[in-house]
PDB file of N, CA and C in Angstrom:
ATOM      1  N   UNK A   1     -34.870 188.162-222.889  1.00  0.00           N
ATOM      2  CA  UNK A   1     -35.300 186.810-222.604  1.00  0.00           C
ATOM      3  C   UNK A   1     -34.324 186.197-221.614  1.00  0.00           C
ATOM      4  N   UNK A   2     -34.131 185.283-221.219  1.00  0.00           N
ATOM      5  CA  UNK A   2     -34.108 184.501-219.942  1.00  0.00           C
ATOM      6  C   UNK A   2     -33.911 182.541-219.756  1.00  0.00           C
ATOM      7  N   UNK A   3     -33.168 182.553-219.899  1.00  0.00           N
ATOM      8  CA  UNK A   3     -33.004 180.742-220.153  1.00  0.00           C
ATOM      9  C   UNK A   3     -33.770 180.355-218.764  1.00  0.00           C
ATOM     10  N   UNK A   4     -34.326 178.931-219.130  1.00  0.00           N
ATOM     11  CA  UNK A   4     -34.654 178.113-217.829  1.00  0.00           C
ATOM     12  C   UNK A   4     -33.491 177.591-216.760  1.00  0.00           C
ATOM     13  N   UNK A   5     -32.292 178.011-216.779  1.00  0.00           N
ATOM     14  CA  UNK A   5     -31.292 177.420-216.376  1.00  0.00           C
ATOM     15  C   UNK A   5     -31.302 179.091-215.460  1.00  0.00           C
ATOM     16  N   UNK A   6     -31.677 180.135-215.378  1.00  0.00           N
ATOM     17  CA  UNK A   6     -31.268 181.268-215.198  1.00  0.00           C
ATOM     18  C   UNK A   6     -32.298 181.628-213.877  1.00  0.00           C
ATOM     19  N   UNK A   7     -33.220 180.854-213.246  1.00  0.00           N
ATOM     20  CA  UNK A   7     -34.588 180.893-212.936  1.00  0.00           C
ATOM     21  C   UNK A   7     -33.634 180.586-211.317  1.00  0.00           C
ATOM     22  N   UNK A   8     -33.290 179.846-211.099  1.00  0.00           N
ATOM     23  CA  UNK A   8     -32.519 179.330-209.752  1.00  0.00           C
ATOM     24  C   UNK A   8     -32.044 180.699-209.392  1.00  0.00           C
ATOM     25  N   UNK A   9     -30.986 181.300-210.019  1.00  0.00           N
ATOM     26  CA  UNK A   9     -29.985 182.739-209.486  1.00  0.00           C
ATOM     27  C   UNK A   9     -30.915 183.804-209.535  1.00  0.00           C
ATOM     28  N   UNK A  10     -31.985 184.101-210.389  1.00  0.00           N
ATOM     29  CA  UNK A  10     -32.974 184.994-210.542  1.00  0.00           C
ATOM     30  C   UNK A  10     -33.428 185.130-208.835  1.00  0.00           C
ATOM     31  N   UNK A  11     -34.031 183.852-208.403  1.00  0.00           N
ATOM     32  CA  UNK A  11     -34.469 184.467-207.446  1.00  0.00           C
ATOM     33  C   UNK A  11     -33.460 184.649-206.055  1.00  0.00           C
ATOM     34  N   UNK A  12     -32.212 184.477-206.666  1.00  0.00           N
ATOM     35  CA  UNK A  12     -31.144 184.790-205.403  1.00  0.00           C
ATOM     36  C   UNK A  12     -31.396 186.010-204.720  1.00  0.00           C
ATOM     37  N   UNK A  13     -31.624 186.464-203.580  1.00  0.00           N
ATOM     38  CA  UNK A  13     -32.098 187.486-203.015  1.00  0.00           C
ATOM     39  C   UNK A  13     -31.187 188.642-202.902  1.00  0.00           C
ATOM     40  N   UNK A  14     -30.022 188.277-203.177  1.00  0.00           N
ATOM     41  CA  UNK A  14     -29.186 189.702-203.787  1.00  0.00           C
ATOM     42  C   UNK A  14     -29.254 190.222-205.281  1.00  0.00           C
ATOM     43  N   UNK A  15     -30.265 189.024-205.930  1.00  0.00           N
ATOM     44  CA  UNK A  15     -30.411 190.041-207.846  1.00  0.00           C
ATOM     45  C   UNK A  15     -31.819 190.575-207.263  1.00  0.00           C
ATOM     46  N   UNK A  16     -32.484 190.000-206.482  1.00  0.00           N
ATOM     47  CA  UNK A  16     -34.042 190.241-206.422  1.00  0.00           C
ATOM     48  C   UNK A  16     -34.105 191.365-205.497  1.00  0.00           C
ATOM     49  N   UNK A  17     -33.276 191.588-204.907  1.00  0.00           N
ATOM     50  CA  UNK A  17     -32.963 192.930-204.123  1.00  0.00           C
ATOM     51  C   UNK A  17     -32.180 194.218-204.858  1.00  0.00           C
ATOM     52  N   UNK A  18     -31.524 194.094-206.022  1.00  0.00           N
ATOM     53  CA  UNK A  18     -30.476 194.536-206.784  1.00  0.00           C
ATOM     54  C   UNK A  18     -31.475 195.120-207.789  1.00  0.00           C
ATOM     55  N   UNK A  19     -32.539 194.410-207.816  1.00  0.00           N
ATOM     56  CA  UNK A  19     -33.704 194.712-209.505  1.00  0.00           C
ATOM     57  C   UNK A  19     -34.499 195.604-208.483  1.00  0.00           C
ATOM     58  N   UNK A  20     -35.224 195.147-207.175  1.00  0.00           N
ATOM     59  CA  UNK A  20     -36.255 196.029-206.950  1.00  0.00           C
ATOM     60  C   UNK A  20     -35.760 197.510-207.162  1.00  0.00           C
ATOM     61  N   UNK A  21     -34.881 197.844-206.103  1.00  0.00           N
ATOM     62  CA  UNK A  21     -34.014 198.802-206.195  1.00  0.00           C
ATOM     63  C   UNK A  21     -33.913 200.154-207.345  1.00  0.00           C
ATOM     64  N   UNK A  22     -34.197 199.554-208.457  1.00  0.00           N
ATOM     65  CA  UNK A  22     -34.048 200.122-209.329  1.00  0.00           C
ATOM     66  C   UNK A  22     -35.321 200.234-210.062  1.00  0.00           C
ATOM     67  N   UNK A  23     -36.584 200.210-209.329  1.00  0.00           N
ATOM     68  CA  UNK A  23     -37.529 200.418-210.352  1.00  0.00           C
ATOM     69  C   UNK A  23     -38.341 201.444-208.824  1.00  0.00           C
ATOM     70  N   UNK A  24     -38.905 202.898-209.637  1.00  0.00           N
ATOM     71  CA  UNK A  24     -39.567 203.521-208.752  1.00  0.00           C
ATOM     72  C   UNK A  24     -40.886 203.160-208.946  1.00  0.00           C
ATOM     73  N   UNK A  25     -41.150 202.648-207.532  1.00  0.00           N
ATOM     74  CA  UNK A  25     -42.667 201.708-207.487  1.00  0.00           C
ATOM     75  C   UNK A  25     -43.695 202.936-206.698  1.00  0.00           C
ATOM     76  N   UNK A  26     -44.739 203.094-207.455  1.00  0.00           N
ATOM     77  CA  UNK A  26     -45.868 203.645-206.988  1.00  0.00           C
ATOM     78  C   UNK A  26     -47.298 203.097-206.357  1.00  0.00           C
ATOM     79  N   UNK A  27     -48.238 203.450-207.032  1.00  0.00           N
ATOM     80  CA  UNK A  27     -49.490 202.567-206.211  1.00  0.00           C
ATOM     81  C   UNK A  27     -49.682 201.917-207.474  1.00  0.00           C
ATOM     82  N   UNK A  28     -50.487 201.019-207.298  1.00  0.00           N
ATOM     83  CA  UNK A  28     -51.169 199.759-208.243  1.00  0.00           C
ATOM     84  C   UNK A  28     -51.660 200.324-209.507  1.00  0.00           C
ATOM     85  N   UNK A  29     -52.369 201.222-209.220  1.00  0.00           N
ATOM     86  CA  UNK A  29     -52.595 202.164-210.620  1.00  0.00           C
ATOM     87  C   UNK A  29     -52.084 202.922-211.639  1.00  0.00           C
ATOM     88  N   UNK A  30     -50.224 203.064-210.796  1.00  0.00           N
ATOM     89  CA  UNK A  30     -49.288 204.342-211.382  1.00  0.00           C
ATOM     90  C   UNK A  30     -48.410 202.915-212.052  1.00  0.00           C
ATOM     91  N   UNK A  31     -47.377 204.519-212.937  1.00  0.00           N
ATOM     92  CA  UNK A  31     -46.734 203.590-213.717  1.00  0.00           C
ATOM     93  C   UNK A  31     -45.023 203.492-212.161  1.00  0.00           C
ATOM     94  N   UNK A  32     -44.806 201.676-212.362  1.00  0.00           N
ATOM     95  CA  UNK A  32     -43.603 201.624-212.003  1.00  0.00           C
ATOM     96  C   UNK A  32     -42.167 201.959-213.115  1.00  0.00           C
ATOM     97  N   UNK A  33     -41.773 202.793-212.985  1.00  0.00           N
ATOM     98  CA  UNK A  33     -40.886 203.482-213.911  1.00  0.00           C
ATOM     99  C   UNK A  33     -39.382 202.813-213.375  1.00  0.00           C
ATOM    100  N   UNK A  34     -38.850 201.546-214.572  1.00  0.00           N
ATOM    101  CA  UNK A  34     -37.222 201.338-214.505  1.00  0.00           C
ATOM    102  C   UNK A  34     -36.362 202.467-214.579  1.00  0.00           C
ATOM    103  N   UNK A  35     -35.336 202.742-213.203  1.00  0.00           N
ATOM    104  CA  UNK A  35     -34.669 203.791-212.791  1.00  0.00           C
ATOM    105  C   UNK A  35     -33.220 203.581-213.023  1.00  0.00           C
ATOM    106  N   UNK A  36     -32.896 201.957-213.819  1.00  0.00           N
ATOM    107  CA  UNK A  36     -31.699 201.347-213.819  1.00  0.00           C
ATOM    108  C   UNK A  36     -31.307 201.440-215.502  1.00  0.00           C
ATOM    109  N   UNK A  37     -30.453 200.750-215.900  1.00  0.00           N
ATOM    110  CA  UNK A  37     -29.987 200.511-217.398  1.00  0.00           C
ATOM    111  C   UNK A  37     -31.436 200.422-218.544  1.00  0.00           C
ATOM    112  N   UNK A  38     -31.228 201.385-219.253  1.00  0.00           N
ATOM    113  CA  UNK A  38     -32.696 201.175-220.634  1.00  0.00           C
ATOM    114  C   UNK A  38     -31.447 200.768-221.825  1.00  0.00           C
ATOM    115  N   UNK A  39     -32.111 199.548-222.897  1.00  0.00           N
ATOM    116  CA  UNK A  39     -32.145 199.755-224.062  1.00  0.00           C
ATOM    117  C   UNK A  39     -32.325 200.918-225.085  1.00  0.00           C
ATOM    118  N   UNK A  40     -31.824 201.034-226.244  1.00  0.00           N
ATOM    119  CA  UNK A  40     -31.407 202.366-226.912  1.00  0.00           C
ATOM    120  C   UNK A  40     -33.425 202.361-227.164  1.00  0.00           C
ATOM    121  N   UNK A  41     -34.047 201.407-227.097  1.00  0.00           N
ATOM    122  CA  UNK A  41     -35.935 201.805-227.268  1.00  0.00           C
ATOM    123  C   UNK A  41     -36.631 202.092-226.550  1.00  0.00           C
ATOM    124  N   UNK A  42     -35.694 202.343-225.201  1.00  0.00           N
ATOM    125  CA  UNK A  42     -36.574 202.833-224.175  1.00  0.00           C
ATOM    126  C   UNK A  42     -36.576 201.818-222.881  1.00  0.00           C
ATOM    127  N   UNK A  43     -37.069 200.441-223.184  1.00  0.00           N
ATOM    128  CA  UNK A  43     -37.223 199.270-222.381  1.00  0.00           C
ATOM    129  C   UNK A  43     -36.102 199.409-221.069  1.00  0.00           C
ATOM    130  N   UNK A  44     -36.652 198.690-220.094  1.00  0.00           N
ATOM    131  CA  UNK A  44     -35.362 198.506-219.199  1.00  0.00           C
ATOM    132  C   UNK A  44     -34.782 197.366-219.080  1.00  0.00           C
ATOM    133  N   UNK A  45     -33.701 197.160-218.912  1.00  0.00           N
ATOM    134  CA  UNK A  45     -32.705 196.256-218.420  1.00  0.00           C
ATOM    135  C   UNK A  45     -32.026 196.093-217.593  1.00  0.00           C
ATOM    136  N   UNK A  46     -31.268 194.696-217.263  1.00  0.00           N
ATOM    137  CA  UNK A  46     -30.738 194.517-215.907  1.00  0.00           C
ATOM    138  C   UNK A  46     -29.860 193.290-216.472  1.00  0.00           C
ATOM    139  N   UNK A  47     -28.159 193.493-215.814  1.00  0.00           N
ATOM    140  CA  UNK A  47     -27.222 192.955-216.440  1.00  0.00           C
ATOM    141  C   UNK A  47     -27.274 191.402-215.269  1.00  0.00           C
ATOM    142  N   UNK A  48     -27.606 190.232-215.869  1.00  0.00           N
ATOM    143  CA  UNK A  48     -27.687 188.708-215.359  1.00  0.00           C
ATOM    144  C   UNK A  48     -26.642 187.796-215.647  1.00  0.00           C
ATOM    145  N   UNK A  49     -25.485 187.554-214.790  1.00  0.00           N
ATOM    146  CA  UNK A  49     -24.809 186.541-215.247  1.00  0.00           C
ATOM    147  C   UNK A  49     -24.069 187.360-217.061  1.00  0.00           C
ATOM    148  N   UNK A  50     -23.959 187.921-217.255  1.00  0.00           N
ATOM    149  CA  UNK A  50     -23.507 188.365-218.012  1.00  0.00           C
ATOM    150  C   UNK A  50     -24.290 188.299-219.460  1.00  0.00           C
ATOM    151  N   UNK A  51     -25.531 188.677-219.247  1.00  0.00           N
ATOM    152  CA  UNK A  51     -26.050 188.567-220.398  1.00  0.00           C
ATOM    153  C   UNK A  51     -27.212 189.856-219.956  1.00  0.00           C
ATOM    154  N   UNK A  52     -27.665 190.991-220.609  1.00  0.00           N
ATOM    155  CA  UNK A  52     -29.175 191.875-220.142  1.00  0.00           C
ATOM    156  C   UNK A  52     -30.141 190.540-220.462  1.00  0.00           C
ATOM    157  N   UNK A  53     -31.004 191.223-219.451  1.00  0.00           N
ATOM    158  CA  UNK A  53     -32.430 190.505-219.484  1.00  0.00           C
ATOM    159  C   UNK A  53     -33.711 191.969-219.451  1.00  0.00           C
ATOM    160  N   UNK A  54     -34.676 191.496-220.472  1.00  0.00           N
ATOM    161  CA  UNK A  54     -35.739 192.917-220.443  1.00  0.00           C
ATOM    162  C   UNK A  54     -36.263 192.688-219.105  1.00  0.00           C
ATOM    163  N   UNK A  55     -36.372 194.113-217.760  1.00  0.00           N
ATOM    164  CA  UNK A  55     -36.687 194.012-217.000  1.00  0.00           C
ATOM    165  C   UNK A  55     -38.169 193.815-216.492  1.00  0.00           C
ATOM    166  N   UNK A  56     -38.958 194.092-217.887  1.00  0.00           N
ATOM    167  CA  UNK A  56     -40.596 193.793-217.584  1.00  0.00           C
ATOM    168  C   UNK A  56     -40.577 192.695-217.290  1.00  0.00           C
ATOM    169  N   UNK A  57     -39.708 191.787-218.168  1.00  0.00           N
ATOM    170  CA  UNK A  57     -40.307 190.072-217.636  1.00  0.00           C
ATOM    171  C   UNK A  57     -39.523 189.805-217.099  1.00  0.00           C
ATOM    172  N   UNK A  58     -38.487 189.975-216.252  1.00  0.00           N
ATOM    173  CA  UNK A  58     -38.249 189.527-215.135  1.00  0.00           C
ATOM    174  C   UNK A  58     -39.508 189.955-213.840  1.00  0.00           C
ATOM    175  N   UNK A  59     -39.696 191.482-214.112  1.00  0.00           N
ATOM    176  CA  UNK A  59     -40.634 191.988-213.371  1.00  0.00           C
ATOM    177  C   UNK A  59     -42.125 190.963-213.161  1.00  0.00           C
ATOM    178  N   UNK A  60     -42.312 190.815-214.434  1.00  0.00           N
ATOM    179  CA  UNK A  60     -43.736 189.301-214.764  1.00  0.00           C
ATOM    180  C   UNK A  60     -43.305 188.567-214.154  1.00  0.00           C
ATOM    181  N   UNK A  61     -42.267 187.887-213.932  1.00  0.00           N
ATOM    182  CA  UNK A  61     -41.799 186.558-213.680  1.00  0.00           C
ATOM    183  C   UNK A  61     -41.876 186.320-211.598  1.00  0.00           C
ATOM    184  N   UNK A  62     -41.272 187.576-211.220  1.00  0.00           N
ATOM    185  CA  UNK A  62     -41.230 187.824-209.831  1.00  0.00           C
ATOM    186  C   UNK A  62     -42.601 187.775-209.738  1.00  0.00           C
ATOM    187  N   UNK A  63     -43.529 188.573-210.475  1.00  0.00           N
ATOM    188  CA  UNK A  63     -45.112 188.733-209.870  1.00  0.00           C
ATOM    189  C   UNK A  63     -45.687 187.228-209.964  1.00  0.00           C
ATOM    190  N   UNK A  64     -45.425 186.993-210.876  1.00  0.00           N
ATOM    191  CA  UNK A  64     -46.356 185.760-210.894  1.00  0.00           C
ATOM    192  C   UNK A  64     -46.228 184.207-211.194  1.00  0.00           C
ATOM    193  N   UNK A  65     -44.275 184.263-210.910  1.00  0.00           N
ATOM    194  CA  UNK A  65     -43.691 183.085-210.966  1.00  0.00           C
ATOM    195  C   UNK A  65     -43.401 182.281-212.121  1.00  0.00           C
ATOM    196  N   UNK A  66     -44.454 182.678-213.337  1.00  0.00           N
ATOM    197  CA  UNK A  66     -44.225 182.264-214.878  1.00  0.00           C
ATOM    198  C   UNK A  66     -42.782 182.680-215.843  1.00  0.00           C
ATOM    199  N   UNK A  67     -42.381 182.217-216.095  1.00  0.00           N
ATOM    200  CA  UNK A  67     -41.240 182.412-216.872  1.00  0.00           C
ATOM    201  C   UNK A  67     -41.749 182.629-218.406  1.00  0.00           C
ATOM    202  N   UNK A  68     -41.759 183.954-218.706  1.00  0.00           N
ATOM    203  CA  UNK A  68     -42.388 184.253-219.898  1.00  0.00           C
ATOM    204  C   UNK A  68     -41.852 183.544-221.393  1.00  0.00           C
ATOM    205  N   UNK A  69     -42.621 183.088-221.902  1.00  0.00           N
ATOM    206  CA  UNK A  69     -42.196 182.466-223.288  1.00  0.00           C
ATOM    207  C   UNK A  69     -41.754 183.457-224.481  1.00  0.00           C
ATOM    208  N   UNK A  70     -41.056 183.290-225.328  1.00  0.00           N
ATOM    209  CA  UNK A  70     -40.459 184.137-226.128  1.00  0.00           C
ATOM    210  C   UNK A  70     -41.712 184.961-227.355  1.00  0.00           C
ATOM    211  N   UNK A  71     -42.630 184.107-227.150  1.00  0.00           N
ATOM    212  CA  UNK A  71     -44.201 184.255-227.994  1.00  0.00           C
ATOM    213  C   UNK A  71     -44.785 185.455-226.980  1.00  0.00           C
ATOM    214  N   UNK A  72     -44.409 185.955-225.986  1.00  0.00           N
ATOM    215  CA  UNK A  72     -45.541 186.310-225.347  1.00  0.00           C
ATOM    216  C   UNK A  72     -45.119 187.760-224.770  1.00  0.00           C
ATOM    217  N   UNK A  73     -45.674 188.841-224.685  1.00  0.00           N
ATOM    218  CA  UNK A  73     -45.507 190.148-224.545  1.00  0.00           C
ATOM    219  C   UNK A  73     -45.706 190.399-223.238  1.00  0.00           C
ATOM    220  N   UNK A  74     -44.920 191.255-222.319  1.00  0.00           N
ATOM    221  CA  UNK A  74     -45.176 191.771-221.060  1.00  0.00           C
ATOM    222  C   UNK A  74     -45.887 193.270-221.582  1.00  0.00           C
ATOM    223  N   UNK A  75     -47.272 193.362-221.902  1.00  0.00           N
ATOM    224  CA  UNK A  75     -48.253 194.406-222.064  1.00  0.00           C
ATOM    225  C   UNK A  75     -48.484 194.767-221.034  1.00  0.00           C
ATOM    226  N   UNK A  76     -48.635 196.364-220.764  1.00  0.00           N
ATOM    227  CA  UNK A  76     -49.548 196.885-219.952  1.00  0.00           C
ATOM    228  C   UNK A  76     -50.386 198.601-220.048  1.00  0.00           C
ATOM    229  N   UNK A  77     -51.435 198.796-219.790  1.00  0.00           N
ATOM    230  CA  UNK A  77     -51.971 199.386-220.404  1.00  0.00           C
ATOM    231  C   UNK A  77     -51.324 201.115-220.649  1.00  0.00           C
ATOM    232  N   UNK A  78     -50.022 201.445-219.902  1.00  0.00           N
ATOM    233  CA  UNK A  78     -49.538 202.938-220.391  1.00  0.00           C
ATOM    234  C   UNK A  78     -49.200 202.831-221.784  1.00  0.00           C
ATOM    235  N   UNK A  79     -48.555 201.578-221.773  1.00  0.00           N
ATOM    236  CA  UNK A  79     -47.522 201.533-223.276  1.00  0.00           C
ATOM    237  C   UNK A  79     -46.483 202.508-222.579  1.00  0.00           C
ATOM    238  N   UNK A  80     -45.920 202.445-222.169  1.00  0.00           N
ATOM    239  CA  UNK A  80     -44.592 203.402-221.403  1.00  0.00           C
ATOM    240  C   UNK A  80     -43.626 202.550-221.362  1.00  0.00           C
ATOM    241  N   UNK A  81     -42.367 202.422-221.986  1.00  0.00           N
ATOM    242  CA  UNK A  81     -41.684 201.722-222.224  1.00  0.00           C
ATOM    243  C   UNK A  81     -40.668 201.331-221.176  1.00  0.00           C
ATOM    244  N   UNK A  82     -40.229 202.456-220.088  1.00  0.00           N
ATOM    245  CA  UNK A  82     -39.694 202.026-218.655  1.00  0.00           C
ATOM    246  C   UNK A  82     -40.340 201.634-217.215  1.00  0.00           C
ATOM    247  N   UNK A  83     -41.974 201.911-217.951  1.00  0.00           N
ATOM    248  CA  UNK A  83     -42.614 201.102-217.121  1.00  0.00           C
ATOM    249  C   UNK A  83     -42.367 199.582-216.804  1.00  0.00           C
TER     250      UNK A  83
END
């Protein structure tokens, strides 16, 4: 998760360049597979200001500008966890 205070540096273009980096991006249909730091469950992560943040929803957050709520799941249909 991700404070609202964290949303300004997020999109600093050296973390937003620092995150792409690390995820191998395919076509629209394939899985993008996190190539950087995973959680011991698989998930990926990315070290912010000194705290990990799960990299799906940062990943949500870049796509579509929403800052995901703590209620709400970054699903997608592999279920692949470094997706």
């Amino acid at each position: 998760m991700f404070e609202a205070q964290d949303n300004d540096t997020l999109l600093e273009a050296k973390f937003v360049d620092r995150f792409w980096s690390k995820v191998a991006k395919g076509a629209n249909d394939e899985c993008w597979e996190w190539q950087g730091n995973r959680h011991e469950n698989g998930y990926g992560r990315i070290k912010h200001n000194g705290k990990y943040l799960v990299a799906s929803r940062i990943a949500l957050f870049f796509s579509t500008g929403v800052r995901p709520k703590k209620t709400l799941f970054a699903m997608h249909s592999c279920d692949n966890p470094p997706c």
